[in-house]
C-alpha atoms as a PDB file:
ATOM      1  CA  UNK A   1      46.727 -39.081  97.765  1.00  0.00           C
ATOM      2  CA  UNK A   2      49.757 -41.125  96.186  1.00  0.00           C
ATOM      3  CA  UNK A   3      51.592 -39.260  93.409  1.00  0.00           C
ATOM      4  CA  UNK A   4      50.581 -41.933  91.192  1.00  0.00           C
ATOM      5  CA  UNK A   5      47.059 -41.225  91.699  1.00  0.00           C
ATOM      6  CA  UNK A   6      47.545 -37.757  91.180  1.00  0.00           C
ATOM      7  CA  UNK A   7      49.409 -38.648  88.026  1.00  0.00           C
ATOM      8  CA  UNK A   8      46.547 -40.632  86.833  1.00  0.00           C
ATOM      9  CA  UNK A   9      44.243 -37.884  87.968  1.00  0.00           C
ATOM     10  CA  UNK A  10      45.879 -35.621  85.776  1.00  0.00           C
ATOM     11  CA  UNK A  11      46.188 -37.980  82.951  1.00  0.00           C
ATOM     12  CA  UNK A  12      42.620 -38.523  82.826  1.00  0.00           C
ATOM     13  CA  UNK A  13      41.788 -34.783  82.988  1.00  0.00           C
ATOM     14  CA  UNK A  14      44.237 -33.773  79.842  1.00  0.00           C
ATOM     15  CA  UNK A  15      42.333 -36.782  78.238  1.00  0.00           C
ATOM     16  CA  UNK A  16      39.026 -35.297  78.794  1.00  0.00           C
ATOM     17  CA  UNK A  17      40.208 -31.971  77.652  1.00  0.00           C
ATOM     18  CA  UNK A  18      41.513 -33.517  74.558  1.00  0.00           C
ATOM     19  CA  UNK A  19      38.186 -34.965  73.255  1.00  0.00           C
ATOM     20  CA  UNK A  20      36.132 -32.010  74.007  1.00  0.00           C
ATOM     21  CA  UNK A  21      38.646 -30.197  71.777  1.00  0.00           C
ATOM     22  CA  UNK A  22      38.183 -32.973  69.227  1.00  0.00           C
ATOM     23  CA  UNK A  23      34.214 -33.329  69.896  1.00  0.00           C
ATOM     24  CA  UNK A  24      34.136 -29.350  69.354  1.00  0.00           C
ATOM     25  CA  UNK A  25      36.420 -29.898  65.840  1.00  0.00           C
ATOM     26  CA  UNK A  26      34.214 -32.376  64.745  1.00  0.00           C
ATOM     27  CA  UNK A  27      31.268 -30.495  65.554  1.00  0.00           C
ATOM     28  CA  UNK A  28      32.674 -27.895  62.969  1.00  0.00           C
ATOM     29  CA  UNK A  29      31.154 -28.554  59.774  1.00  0.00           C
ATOM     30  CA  UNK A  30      34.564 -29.464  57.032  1.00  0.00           C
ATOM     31  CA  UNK A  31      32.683 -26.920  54.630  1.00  0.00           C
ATOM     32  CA  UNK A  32      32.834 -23.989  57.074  1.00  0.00           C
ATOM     33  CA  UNK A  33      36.385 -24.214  56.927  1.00  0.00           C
ATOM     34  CA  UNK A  34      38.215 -20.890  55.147  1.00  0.00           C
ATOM     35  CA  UNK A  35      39.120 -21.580  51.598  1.00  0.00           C
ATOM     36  CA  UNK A  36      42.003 -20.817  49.228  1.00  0.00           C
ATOM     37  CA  UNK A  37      40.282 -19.765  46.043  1.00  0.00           C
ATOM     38  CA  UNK A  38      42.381 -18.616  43.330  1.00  0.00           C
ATOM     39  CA  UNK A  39      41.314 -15.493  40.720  1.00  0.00           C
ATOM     40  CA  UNK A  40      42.326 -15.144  37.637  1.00  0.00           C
ATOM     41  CA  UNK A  41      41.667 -11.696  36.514  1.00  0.00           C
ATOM     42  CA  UNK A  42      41.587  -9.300  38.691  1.00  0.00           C
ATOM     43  CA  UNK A  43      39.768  -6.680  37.580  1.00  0.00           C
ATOM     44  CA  UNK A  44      36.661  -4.354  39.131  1.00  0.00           C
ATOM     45  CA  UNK A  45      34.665  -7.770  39.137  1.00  0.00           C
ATOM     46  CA  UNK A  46      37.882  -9.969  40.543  1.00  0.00           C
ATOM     47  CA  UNK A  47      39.071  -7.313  42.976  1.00  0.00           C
ATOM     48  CA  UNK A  48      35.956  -6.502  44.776  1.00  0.00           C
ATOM     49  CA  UNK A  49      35.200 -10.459  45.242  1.00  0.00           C
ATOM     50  CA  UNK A  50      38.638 -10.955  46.460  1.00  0.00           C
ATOM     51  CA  UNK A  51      38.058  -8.320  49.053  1.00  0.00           C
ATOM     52  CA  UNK A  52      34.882  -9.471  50.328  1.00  0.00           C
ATOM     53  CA  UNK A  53      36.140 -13.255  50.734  1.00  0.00           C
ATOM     54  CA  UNK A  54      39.127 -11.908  52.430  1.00  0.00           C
ATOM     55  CA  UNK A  55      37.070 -10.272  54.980  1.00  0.00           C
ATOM     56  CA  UNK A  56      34.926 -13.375  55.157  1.00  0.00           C
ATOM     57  CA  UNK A  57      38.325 -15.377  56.113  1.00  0.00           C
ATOM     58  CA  UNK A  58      39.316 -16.861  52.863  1.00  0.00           C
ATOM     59  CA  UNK A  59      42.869 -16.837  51.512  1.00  0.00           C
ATOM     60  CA  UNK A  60      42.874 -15.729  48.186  1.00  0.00           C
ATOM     61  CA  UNK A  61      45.325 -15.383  45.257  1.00  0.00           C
ATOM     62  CA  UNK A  62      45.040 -13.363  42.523  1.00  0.00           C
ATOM     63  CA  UNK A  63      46.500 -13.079  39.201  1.00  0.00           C
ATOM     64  CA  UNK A  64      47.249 -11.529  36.022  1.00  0.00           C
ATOM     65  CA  UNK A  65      49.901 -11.526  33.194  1.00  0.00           C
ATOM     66  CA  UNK A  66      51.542  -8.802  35.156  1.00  0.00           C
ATOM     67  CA  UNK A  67      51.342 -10.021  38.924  1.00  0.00           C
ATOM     68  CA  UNK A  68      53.871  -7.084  39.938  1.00  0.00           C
ATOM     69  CA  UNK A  69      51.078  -4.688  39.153  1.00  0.00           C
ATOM     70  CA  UNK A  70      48.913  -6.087  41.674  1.00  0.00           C
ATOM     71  CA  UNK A  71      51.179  -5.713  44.924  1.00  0.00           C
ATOM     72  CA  UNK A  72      48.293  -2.465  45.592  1.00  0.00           C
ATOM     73  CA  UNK A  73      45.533  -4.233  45.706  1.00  0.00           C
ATOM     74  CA  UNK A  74      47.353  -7.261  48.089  1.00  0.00           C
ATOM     75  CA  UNK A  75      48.643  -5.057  50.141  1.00  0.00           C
ATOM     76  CA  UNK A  76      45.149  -3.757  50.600  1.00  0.00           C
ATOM     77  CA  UNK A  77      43.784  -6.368  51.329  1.00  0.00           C
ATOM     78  CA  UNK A  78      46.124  -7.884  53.733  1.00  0.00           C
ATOM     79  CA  UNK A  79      48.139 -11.143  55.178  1.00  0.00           C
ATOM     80  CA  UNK A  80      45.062 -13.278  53.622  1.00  0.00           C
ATOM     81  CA  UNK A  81      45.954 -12.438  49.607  1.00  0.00           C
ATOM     82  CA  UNK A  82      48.637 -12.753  47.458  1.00  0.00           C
ATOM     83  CA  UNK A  83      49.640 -11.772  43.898  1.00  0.00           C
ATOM     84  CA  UNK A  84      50.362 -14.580  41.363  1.00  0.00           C
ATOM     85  CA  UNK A  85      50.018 -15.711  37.734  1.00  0.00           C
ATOM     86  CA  UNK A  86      47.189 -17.196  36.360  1.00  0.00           C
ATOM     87  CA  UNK A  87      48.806 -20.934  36.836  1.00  0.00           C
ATOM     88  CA  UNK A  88      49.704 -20.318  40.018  1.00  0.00           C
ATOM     89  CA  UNK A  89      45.778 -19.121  40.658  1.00  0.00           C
ATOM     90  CA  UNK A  90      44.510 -22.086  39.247  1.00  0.00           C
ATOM     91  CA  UNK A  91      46.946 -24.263  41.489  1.00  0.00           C
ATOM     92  CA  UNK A  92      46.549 -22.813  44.734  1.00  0.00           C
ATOM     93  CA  UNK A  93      42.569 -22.587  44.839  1.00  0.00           C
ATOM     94  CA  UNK A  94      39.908 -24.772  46.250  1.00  0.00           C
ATOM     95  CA  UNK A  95      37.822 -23.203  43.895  1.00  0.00           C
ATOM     96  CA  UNK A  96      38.798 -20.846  40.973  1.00  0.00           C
ATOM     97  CA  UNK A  97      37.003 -17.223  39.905  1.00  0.00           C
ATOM     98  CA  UNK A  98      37.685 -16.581  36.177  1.00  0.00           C
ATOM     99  CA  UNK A  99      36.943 -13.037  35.966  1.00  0.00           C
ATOM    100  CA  UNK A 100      38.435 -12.070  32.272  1.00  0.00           C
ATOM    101  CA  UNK A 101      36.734 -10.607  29.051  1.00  0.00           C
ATOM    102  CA  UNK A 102      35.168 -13.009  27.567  1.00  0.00           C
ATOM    103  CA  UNK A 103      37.426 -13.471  24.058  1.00  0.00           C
ATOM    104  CA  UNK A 104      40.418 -14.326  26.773  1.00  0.00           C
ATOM    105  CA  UNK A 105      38.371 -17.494  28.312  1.00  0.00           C
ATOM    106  CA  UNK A 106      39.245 -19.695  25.413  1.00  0.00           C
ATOM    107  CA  UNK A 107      42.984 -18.976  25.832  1.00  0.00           C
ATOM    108  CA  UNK A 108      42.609 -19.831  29.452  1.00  0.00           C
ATOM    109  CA  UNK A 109      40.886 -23.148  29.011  1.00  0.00           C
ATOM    110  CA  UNK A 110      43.770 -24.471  26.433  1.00  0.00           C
ATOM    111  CA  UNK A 111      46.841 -22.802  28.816  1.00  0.00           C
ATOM    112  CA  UNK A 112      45.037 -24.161  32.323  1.00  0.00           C
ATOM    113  CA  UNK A 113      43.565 -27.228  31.028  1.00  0.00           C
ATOM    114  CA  UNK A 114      45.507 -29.225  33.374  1.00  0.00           C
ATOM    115  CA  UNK A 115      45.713 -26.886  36.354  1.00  0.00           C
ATOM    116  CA  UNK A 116      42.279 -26.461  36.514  1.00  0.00           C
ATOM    117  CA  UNK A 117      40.881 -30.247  35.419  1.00  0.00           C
ATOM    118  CA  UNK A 118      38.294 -31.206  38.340  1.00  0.00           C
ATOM    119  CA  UNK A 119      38.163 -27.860  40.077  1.00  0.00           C
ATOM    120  CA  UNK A 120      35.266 -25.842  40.689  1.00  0.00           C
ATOM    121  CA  UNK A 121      35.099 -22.250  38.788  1.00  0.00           C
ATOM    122  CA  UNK A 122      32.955 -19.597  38.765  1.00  0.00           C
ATOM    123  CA  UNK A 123      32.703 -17.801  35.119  1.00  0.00           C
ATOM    124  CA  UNK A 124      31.542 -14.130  35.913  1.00  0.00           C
ATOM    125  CA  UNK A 125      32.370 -12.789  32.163  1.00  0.00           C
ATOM    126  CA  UNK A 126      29.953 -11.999  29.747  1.00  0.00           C
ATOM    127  CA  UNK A 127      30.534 -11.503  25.869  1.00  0.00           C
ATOM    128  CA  UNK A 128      30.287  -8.048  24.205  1.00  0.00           C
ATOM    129  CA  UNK A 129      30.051  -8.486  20.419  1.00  0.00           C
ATOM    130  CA  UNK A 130      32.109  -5.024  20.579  1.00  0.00           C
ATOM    131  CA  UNK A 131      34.775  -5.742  22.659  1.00  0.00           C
ATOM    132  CA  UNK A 132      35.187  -9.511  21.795  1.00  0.00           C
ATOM    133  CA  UNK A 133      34.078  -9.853  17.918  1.00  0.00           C
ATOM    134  CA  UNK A 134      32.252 -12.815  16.608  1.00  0.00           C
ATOM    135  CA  UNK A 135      33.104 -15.409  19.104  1.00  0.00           C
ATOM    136  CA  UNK A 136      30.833 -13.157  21.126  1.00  0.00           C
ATOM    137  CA  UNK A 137      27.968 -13.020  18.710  1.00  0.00           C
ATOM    138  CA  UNK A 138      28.193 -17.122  19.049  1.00  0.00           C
ATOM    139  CA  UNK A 139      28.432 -17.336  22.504  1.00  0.00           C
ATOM    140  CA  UNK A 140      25.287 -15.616  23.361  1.00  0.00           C
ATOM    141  CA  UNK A 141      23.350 -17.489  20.259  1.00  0.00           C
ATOM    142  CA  UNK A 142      24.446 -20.461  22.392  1.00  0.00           C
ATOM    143  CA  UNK A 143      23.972 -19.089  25.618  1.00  0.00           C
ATOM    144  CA  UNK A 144      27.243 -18.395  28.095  1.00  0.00           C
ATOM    145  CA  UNK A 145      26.493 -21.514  30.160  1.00  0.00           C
ATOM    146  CA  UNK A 146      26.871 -23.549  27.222  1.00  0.00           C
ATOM    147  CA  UNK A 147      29.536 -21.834  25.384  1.00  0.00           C
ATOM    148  CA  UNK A 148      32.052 -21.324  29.217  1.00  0.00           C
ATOM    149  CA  UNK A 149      31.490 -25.293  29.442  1.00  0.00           C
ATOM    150  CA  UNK A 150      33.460 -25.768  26.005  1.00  0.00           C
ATOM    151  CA  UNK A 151      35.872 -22.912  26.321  1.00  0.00           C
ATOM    152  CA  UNK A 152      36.375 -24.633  30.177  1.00  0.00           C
ATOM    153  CA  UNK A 153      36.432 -28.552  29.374  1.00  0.00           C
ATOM    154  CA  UNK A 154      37.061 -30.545  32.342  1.00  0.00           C
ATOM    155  CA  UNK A 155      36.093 -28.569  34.971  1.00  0.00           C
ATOM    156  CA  UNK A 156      33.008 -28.446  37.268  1.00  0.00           C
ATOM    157  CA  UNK A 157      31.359 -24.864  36.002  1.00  0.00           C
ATOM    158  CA  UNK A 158      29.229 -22.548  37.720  1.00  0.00           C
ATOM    159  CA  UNK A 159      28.347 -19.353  35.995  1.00  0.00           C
ATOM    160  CA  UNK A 160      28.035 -16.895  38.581  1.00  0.00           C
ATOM    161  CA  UNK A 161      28.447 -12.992  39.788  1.00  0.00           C
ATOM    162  CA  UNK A 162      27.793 -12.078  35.929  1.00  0.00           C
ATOM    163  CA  UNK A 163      24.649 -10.030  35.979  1.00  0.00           C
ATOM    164  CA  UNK A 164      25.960  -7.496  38.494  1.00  0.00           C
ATOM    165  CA  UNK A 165      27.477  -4.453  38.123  1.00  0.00           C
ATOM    166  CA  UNK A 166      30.915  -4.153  39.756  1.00  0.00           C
ATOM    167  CA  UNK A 167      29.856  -0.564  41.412  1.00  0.00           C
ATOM    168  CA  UNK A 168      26.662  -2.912  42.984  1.00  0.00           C
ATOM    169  CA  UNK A 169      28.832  -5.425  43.679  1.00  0.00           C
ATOM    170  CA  UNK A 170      31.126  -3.284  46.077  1.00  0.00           C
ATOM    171  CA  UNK A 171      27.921  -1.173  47.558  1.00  0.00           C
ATOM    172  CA  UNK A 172      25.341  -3.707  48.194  1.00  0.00           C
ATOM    173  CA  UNK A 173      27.482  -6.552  49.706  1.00  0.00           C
ATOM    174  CA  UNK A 174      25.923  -6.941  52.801  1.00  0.00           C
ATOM    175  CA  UNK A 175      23.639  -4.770  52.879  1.00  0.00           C
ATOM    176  CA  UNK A 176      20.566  -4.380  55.554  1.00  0.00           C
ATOM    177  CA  UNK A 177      17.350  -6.142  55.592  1.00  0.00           C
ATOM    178  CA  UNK A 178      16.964  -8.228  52.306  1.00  0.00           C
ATOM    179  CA  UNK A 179      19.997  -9.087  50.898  1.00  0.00           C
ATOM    180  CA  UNK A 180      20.733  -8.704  46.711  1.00  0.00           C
ATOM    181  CA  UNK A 181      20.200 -11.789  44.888  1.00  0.00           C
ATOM    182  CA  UNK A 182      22.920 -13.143  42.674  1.00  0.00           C
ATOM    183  CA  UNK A 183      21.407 -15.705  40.114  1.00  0.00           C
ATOM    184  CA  UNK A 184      23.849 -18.790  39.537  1.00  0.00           C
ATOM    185  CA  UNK A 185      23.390 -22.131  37.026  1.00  0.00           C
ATOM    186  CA  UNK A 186      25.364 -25.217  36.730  1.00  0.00           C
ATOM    187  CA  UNK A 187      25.604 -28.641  36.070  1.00  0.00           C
ATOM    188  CA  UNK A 188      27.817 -29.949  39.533  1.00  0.00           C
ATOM    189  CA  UNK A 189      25.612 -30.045  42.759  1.00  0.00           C
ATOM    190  CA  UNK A 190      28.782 -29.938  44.594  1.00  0.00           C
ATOM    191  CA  UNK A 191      29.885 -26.931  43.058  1.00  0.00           C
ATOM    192  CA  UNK A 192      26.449 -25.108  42.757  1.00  0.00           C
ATOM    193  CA  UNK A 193      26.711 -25.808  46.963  1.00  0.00           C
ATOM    194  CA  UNK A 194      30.090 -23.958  47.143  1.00  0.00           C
ATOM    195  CA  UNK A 195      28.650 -21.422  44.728  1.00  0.00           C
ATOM    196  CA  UNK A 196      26.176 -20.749  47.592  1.00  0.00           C
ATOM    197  CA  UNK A 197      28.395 -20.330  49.878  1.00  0.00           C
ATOM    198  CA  UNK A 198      30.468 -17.979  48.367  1.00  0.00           C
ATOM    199  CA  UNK A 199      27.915 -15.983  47.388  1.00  0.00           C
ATOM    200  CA  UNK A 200      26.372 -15.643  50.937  1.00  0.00           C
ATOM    201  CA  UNK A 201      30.602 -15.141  52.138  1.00  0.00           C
ATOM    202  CA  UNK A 202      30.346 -12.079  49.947  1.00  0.00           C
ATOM    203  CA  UNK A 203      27.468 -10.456  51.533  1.00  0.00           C
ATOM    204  CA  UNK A 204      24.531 -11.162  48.940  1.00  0.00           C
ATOM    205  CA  UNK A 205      21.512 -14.371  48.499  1.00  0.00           C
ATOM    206  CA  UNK A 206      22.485 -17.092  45.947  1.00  0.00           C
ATOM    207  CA  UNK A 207      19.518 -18.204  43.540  1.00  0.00           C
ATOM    208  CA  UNK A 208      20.054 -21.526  41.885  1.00  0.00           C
ATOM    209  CA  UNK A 209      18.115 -20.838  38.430  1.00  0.00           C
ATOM    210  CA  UNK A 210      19.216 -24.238  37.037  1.00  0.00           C
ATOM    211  CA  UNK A 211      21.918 -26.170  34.462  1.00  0.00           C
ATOM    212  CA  UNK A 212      24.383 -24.546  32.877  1.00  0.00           C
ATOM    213  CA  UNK A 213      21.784 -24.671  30.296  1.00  0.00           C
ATOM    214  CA  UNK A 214      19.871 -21.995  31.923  1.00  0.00           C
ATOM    215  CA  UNK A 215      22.459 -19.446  32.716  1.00  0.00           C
ATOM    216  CA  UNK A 216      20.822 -17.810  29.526  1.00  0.00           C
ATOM    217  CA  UNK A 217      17.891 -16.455  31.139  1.00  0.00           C
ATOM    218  CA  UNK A 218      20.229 -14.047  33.293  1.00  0.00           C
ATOM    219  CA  UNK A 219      22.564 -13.631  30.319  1.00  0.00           C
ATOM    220  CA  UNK A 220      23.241  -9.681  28.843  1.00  0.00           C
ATOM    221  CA  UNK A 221      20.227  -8.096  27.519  1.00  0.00           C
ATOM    222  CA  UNK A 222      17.662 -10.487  29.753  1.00  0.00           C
ATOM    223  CA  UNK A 223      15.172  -8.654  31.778  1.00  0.00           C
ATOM    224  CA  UNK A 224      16.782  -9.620  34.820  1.00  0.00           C
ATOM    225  CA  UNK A 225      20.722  -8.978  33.716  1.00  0.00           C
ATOM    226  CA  UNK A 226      22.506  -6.141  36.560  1.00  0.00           C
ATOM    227  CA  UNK A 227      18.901  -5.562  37.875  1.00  0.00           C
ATOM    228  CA  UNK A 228      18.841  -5.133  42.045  1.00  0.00           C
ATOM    229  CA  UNK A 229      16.239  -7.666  42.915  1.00  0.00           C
ATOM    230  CA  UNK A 230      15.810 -10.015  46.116  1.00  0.00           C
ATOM    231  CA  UNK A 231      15.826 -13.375  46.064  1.00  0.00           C
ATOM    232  CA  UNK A 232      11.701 -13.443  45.541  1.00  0.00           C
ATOM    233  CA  UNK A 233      11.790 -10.966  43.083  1.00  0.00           C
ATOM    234  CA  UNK A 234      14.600 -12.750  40.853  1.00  0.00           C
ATOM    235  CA  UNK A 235      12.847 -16.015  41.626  1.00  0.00           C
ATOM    236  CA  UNK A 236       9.110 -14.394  40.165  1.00  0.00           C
ATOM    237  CA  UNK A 237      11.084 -12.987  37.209  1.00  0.00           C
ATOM    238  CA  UNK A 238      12.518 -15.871  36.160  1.00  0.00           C
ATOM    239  CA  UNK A 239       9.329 -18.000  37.519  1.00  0.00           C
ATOM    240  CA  UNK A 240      11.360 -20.345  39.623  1.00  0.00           C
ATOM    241  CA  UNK A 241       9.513 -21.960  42.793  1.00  0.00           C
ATOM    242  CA  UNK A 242       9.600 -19.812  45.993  1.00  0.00           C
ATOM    243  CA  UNK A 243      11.216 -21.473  48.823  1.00  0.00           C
END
């Protein structure tokens, strides 16, 4: 065999080799791919979701006013998280967690407006007329889906992760047999789809009650609110189809 057969040989081999890699890529759906999703507020609610998507493979940033006292937790949780501010949260994430008392979420709409215009974000907070005063009392006349939407403008909302306990949250994640079922509401199908997703990344069984319009029915002091149900038993409770 002439060298320049063997040359063409082996061209034709790294060839082959090359599309099966790209074949396999492709075959790889683009969703499946680890995310960067920022969190602003890191609290027992922010903290124990950051862990759980870190172990899922995500790269996560989170945030506070006081970033420096947050080197802990990142160092916890590893090369995959950083500490930032809440800009720098709402920059670096494929999809945002807000994760703050309630009476803080209009602040962060009017300083992030820009940051996070277009994103997706999960709301997990939930207003205590005790903790945040009136704006709370109005919110939950209104229902949180609707009220988040106009503290958030601009962005694609998803309430989500906000009728769990943060002790549940941690001990449940993943657990055996039927998983815990987290109810979530929105207006975006796109983002209700990455909703899903992370849900499932943290260990527990998204249930897609409806609009933003909705969230209400799994808002504080609803039958269902920080109650450990499956998927079947939120869906009867809140008498959405079975699937």
């Amino acid at each position: 065999m002439s060298s320049a057969t063997r040359d063409l040989r082996a061209l034709g081999a790294a060839a082959a080799v090359a599309l099966m890699a790209c074949t396999a890529a492709a075959a790889v759906p683009a969703a499946e791919a680890p995310l960067k999703i920022g969190i602003i507020g890191a609290g027992h609610i922010g903290g124990t979701l950051a862990s759980l998507w870190v172990k899922a493979g995500h790269e996560v940033l989170v945030s506070s006013r006081h970033p420096e006292q947050l080197q802990g937790l990142v160092r916890s949780l590893g090369p995959r998280a950083r500490a930032g501010t809440p800009r720098e949260a709402a920059l670096f994430g494929n999809v945002v967690l807000i994760s703050v008392p309630y009476a803080a979420l209009p602040q962060v709409g009017r300083d992030l407006r820009t940051e996070l215009s277009g994103k997706i974000v999960l709301d997990t907070g939930n207003p205590y007329p005790q903790r945040d005063g009136d704006m709370a009392v109005e919110a939950r006349r209104k229902g949180t889906g609707v009220s988040s939407a106009e503290f958030l403008p601009g962005v694609r909302l998803v309430r989500a992760f906000n009728a769990i306990n943060s002790g549940d949250l941690a001990s449940e994640a993943h657990r055996s047999g039927e998983r815990i079922a987290i109810p979530l509401a929105g207006d975006d199908s796109q983002a209700l789809e990455m909703a899903q997703r992370l849900v499932r990344d943290a260990g527990f069984e998204p249930v897609v009650v409806g609009p933003l319009a909705r969230a209400r029915e799994f808002d504080v002091g609803t039958a269902v609110y920080t109650r450990l149900m499956t998927a079947a038993q939120l869906r009867q409770a809140l008498g959405l189809k079975s699937r």
